[in-house]
Each structure stands twice: as structure tokens, then as C-alpha cells.
PDB file of N, CA and C in Angstrom:
ATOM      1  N   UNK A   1      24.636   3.108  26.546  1.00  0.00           N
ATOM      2  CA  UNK A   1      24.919   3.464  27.909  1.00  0.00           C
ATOM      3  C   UNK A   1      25.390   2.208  28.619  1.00  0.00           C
ATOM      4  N   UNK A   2      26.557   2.352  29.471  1.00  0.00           N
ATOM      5  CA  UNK A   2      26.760   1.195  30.354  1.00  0.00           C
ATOM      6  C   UNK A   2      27.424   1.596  31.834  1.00  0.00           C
ATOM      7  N   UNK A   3      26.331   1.221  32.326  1.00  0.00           N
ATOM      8  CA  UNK A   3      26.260   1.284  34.371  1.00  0.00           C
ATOM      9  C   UNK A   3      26.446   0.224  34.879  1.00  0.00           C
ATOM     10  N   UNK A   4      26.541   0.080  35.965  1.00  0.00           N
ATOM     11  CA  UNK A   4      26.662  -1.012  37.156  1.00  0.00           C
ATOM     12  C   UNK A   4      25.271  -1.565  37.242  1.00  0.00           C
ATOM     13  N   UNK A   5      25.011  -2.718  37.857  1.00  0.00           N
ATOM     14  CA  UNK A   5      23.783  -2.671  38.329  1.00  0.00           C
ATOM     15  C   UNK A   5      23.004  -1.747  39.020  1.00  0.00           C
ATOM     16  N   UNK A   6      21.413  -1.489  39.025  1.00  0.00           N
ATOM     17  CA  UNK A   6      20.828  -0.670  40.295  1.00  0.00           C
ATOM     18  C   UNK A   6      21.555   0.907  39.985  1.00  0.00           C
ATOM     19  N   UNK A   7      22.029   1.192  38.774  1.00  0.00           N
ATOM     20  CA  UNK A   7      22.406   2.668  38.470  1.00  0.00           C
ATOM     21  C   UNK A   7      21.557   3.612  37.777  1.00  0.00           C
ATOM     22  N   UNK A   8      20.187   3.158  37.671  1.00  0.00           N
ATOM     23  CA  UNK A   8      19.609   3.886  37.324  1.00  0.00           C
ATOM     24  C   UNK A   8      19.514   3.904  36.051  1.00  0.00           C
ATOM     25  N   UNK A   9      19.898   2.831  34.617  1.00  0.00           N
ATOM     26  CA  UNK A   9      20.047   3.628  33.387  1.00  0.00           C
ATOM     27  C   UNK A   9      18.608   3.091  32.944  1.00  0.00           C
ATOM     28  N   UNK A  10      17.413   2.769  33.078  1.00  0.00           N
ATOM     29  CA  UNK A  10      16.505   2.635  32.896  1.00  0.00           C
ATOM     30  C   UNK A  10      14.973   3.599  33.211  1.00  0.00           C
ATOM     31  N   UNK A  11      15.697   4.120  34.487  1.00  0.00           N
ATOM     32  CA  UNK A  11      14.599   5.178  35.007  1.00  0.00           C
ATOM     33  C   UNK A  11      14.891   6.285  34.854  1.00  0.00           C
ATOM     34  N   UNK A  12      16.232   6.660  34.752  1.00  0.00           N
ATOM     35  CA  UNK A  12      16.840   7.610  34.782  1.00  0.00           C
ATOM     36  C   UNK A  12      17.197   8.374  33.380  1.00  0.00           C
ATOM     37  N   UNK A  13      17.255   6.916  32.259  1.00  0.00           N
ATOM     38  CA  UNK A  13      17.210   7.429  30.987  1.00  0.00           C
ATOM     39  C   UNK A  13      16.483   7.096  29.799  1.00  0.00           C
ATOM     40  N   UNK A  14      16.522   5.606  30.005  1.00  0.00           N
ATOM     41  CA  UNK A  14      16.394   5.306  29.011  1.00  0.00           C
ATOM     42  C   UNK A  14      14.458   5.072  28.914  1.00  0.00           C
ATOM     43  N   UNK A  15      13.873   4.741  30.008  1.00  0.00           N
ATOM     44  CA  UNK A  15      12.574   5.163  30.170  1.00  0.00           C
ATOM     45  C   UNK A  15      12.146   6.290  29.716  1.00  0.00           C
ATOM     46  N   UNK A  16      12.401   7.322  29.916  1.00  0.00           N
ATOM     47  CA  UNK A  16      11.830   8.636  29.786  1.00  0.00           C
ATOM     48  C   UNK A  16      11.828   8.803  28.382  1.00  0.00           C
ATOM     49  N   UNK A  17      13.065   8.816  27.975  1.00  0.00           N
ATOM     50  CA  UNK A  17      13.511   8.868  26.408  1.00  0.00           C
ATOM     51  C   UNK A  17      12.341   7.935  25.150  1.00  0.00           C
ATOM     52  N   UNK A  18      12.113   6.649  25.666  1.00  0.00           N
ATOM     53  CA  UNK A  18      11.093   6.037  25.067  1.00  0.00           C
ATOM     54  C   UNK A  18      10.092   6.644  25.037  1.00  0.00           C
ATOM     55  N   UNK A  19       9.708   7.297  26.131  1.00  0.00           N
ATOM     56  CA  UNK A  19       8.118   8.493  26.188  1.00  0.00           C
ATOM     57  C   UNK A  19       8.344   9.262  25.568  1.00  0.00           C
ATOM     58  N   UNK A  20       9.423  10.393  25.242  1.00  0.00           N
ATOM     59  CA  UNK A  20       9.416  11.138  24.728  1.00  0.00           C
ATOM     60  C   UNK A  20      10.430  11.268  23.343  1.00  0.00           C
ATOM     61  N   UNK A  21      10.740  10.225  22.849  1.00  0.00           N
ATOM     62  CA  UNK A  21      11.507  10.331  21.903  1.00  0.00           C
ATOM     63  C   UNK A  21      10.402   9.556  20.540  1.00  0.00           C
ATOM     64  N   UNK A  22      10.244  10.554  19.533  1.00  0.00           N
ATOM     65  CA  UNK A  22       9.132  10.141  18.819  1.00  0.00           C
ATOM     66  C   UNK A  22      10.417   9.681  17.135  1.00  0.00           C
ATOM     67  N   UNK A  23      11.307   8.693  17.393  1.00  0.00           N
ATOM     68  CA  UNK A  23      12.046   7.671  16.766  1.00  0.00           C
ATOM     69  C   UNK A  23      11.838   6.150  16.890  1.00  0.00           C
ATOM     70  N   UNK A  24      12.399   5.484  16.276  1.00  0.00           N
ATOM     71  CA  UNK A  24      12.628   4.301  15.981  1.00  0.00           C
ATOM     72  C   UNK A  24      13.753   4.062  17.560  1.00  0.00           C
ATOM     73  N   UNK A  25      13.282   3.031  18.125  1.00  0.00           N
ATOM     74  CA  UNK A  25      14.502   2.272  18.962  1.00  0.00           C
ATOM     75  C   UNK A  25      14.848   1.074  18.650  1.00  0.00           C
ATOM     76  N   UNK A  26      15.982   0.645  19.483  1.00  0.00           N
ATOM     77  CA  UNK A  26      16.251  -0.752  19.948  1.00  0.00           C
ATOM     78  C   UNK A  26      17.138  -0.750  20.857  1.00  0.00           C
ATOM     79  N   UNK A  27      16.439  -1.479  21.672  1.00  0.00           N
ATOM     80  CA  UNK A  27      16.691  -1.384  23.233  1.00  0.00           C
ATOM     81  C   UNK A  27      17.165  -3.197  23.388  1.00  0.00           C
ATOM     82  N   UNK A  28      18.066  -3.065  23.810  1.00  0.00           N
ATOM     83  CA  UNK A  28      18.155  -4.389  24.526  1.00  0.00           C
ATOM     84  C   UNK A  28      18.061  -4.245  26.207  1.00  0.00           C
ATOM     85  N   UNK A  29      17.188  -5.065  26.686  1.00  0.00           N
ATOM     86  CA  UNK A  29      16.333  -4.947  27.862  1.00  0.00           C
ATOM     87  C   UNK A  29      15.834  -6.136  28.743  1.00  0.00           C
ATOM     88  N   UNK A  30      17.334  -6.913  28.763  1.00  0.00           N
ATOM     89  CA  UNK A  30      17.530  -8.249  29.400  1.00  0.00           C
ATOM     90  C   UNK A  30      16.408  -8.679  30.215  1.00  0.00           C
ATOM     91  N   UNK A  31      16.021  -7.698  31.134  1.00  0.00           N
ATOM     92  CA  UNK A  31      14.862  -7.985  32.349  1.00  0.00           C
ATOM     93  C   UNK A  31      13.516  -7.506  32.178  1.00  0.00           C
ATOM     94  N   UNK A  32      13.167  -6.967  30.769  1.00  0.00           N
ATOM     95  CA  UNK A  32      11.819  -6.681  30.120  1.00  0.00           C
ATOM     96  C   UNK A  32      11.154  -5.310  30.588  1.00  0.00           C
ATOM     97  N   UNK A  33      11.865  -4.489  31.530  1.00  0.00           N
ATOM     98  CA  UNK A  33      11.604  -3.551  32.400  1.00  0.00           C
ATOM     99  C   UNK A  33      10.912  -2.576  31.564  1.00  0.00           C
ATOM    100  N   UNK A  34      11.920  -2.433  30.311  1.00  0.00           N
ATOM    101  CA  UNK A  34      11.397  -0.811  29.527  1.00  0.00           C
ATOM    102  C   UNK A  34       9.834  -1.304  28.391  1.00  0.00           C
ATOM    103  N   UNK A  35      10.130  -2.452  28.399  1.00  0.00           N
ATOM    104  CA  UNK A  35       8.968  -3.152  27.518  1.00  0.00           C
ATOM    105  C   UNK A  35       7.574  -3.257  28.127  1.00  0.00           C
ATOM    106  N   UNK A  36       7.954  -3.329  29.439  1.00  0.00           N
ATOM    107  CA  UNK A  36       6.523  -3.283  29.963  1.00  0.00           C
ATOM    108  C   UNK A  36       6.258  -2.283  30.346  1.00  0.00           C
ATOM    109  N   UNK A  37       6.993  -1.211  30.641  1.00  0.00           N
ATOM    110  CA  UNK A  37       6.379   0.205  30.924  1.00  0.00           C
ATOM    111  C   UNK A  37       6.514   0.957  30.011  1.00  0.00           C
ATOM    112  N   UNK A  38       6.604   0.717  28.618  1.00  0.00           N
ATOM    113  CA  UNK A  38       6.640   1.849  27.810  1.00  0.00           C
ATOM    114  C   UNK A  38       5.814   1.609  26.230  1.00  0.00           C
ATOM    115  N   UNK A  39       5.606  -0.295  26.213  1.00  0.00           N
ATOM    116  CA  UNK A  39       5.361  -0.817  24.961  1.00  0.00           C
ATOM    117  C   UNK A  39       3.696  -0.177  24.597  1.00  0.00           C
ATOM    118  N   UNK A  40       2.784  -0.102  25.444  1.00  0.00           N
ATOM    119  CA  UNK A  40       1.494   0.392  25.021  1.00  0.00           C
ATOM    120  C   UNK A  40       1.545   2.042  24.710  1.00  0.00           C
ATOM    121  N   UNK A  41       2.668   2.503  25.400  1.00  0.00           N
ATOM    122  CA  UNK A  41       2.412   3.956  25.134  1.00  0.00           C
ATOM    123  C   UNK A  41       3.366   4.407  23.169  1.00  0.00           C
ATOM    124  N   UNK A  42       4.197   3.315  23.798  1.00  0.00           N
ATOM    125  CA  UNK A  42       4.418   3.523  21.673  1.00  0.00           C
ATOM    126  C   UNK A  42       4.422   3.187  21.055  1.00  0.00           C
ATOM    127  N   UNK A  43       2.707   2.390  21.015  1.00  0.00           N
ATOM    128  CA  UNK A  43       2.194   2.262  19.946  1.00  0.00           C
ATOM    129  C   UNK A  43       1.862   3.303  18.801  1.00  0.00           C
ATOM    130  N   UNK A  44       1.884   4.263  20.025  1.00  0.00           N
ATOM    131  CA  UNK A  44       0.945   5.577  19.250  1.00  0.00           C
ATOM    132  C   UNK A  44       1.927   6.437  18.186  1.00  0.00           C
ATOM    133  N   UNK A  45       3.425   5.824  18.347  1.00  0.00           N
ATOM    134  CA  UNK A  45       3.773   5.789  16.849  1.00  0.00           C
ATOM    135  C   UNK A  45       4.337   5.121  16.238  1.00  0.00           C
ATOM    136  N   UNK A  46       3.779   4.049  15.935  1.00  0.00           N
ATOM    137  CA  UNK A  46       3.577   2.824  15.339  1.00  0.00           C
ATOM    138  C   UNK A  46       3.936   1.238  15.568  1.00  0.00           C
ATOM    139  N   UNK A  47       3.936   0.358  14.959  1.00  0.00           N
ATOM    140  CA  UNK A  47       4.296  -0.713  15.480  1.00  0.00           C
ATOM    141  C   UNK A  47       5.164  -1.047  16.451  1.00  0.00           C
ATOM    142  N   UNK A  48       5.080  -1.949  17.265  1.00  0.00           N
ATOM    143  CA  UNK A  48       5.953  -2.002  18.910  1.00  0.00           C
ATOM    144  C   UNK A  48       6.203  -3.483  18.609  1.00  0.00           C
ATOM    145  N   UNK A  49       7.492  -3.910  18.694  1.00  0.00           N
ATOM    146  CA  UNK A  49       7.964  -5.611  18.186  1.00  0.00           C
ATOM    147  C   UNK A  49       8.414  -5.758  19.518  1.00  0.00           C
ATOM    148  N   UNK A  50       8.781  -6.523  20.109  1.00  0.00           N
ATOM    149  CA  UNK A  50       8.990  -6.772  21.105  1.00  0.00           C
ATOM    150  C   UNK A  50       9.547  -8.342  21.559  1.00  0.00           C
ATOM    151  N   UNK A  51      10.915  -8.910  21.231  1.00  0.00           N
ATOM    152  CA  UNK A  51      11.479  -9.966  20.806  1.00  0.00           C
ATOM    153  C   UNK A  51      12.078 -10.387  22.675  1.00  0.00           C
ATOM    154  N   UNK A  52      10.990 -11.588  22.664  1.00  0.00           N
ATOM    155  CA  UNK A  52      11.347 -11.682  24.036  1.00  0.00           C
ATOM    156  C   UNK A  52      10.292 -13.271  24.251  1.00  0.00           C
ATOM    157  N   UNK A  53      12.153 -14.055  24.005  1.00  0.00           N
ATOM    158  CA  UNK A  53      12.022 -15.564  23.862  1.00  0.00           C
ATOM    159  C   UNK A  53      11.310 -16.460  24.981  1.00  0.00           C
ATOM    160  N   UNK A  54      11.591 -15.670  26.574  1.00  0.00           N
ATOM    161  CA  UNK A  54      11.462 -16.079  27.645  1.00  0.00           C
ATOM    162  C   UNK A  54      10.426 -15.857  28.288  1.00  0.00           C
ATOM    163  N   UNK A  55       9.325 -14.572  27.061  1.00  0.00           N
ATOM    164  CA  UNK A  55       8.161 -13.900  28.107  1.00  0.00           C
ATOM    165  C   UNK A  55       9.008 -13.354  29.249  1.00  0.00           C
ATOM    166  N   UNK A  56       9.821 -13.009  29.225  1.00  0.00           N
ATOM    167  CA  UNK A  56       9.986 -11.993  30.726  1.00  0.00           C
ATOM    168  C   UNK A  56       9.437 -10.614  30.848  1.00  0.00           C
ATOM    169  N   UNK A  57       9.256  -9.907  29.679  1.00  0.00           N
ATOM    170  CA  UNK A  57       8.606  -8.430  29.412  1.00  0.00           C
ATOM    171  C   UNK A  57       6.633  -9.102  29.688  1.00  0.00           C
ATOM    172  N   UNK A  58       6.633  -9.935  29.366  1.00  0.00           N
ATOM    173  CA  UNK A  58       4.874 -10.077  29.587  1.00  0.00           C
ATOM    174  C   UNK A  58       4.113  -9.338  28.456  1.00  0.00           C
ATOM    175  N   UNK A  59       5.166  -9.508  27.213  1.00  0.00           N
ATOM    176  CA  UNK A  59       4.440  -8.952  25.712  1.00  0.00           C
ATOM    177  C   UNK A  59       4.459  -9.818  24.920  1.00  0.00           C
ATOM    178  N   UNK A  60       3.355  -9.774  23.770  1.00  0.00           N
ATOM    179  CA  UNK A  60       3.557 -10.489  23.240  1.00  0.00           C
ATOM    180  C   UNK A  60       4.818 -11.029  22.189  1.00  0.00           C
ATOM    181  N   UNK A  61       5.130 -12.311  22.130  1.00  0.00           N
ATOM    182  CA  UNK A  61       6.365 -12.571  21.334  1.00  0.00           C
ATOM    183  C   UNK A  61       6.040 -12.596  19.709  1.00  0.00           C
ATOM    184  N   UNK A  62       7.221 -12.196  18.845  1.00  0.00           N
ATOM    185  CA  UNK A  62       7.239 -12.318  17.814  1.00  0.00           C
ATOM    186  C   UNK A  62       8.400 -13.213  17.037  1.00  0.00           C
ATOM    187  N   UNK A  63       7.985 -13.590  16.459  1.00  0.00           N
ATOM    188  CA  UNK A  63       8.961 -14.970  15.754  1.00  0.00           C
ATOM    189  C   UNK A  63       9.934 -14.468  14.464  1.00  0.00           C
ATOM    190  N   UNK A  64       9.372 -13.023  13.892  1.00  0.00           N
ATOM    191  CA  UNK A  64       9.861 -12.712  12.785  1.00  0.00           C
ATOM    192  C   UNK A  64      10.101 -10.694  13.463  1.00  0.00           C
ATOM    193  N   UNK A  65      10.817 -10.590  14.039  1.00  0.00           N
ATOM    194  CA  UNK A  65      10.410  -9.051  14.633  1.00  0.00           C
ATOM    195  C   UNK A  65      10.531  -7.562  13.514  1.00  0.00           C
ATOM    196  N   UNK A  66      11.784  -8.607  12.855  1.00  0.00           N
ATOM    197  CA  UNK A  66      12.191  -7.446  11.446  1.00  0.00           C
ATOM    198  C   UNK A  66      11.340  -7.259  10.666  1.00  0.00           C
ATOM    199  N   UNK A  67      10.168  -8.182  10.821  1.00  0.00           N
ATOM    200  CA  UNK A  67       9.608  -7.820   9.347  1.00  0.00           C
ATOM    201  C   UNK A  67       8.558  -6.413   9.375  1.00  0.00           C
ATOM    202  N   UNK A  68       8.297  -5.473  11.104  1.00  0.00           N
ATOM    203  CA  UNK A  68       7.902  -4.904  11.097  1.00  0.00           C
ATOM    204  C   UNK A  68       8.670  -3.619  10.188  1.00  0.00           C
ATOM    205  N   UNK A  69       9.704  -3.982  10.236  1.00  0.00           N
ATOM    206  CA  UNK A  69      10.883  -2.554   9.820  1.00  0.00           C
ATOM    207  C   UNK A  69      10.748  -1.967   8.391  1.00  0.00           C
ATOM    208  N   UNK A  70      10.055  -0.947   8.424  1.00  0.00           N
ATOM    209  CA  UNK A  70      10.561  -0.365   6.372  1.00  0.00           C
ATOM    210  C   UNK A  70      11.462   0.457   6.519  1.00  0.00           C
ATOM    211  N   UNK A  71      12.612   0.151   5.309  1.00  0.00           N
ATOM    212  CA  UNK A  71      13.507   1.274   5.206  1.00  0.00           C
ATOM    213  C   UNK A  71      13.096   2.447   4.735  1.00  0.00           C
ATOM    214  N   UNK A  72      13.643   3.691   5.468  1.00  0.00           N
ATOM    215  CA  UNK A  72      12.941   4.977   5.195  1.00  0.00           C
ATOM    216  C   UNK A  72      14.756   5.645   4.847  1.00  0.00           C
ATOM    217  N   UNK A  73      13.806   6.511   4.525  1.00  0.00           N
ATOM    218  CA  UNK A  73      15.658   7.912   4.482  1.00  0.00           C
ATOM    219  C   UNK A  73      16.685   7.832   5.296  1.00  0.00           C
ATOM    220  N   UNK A  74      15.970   6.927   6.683  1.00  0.00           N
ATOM    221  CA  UNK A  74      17.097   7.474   7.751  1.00  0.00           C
ATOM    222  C   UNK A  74      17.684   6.336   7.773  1.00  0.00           C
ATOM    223  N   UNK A  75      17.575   4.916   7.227  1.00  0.00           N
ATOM    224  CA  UNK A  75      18.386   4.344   7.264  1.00  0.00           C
ATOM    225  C   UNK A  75      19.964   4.190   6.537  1.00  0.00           C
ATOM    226  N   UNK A  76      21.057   3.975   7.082  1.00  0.00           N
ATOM    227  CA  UNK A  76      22.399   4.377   6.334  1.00  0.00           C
ATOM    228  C   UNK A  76      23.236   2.767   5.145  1.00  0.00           C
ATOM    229  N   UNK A  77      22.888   3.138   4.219  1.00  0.00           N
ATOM    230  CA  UNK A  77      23.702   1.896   3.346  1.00  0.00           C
ATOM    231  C   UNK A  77      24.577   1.699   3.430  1.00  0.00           C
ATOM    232  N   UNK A  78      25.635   0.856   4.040  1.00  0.00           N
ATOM    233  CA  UNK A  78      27.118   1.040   4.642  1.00  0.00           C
ATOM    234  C   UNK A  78      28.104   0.622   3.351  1.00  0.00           C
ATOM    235  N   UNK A  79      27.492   0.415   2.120  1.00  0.00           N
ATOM    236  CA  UNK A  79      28.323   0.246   1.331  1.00  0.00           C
ATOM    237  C   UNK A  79      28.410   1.604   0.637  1.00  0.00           C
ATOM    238  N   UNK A  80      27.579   2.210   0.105  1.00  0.00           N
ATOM    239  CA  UNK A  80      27.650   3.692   0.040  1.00  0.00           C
ATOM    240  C   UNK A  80      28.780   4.647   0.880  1.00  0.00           C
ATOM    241  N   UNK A  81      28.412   4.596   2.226  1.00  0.00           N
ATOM    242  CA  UNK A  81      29.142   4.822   3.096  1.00  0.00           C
ATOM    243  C   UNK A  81      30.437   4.663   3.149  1.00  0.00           C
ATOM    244  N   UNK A  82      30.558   3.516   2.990  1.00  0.00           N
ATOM    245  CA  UNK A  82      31.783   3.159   3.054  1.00  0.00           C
ATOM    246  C   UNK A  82      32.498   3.294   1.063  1.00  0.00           C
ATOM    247  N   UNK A  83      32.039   3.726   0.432  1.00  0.00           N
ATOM    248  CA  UNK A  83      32.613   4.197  -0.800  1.00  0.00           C
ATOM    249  C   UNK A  83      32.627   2.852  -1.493  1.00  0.00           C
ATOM    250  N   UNK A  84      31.777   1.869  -1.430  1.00  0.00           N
ATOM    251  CA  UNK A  84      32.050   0.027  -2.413  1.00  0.00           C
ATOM    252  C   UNK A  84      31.343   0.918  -3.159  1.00  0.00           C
TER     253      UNK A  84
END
């Protein structure tokens, strides 16, 4: 998604969606906004990484964030994909 400043794509979407979207994200979230209002509530399905050099989200930082990630089914092999 891309808005202007002050357009709402945080409250309007992309917040809610974190509550109720029971997937994998990645959010880039310059001003820590969605991290602090959404990181305790999804825990509850599963690990919450939260890569944020500056402390501006007020979570804790992680130095290695990928290593929470296992590949499951839904990830796409782009060499497959792409027929190599």
C-alpha cells in the first residue's frame, strides 16, 4: 500500500489486518506504530521478530530476526518458478 502522509494506511488497514489476519507478515513500519499495537497480540500465533535498530517500536530488538522463519509449503522457490 502507498498513501500520503496522515492517510490512514495504518489504522485504516494495515492494523486491523494484523489482528485479524492469522498469516505470516512483514511490515515495514518506519515509526514502530503497528509494532507496538499489535506485537503482544501476535504472539498468540507464534513468534513476533521485530527488527528495530533505533528502539522506536519500544520492542525488543533482534540481531538475527530470520532465524525465527521455517520454511513451510507456502513458501515459493523462485528457481522452480522460474523453470532453472
Amino acid at each position: 500500500m502507498l498513501a500520503g502522509t496522515r492517510a490512514a494506511k495504518g489504522v485504516g488497514f494495515t492494523i486491523p489486518n494484523l489482528f485479524l489476519h492469522e498469516c505470516a507478515a512483514f511490515i515495514i513500519d518506519p515509526n514502530g506504530e503497528n509494532a507496538r499495537i499489535t506485537a503482544a497480540a501476535r504472539t498468540r500465533l507464534g513468534p513476533v521478530a521485530v527488527l528495530d535498530p533505533f528502539e522506536i517500536s519500544q520492542r525488543s530488538r533482534l540481531s538475527r530476526p530470520l532465524m525465527i522463519v521455517r520454511p513451510t509449503e507456502h513458501f515459493i522457490d523462485i528457481l522452480d518458478e522460474a523453470g532453472a
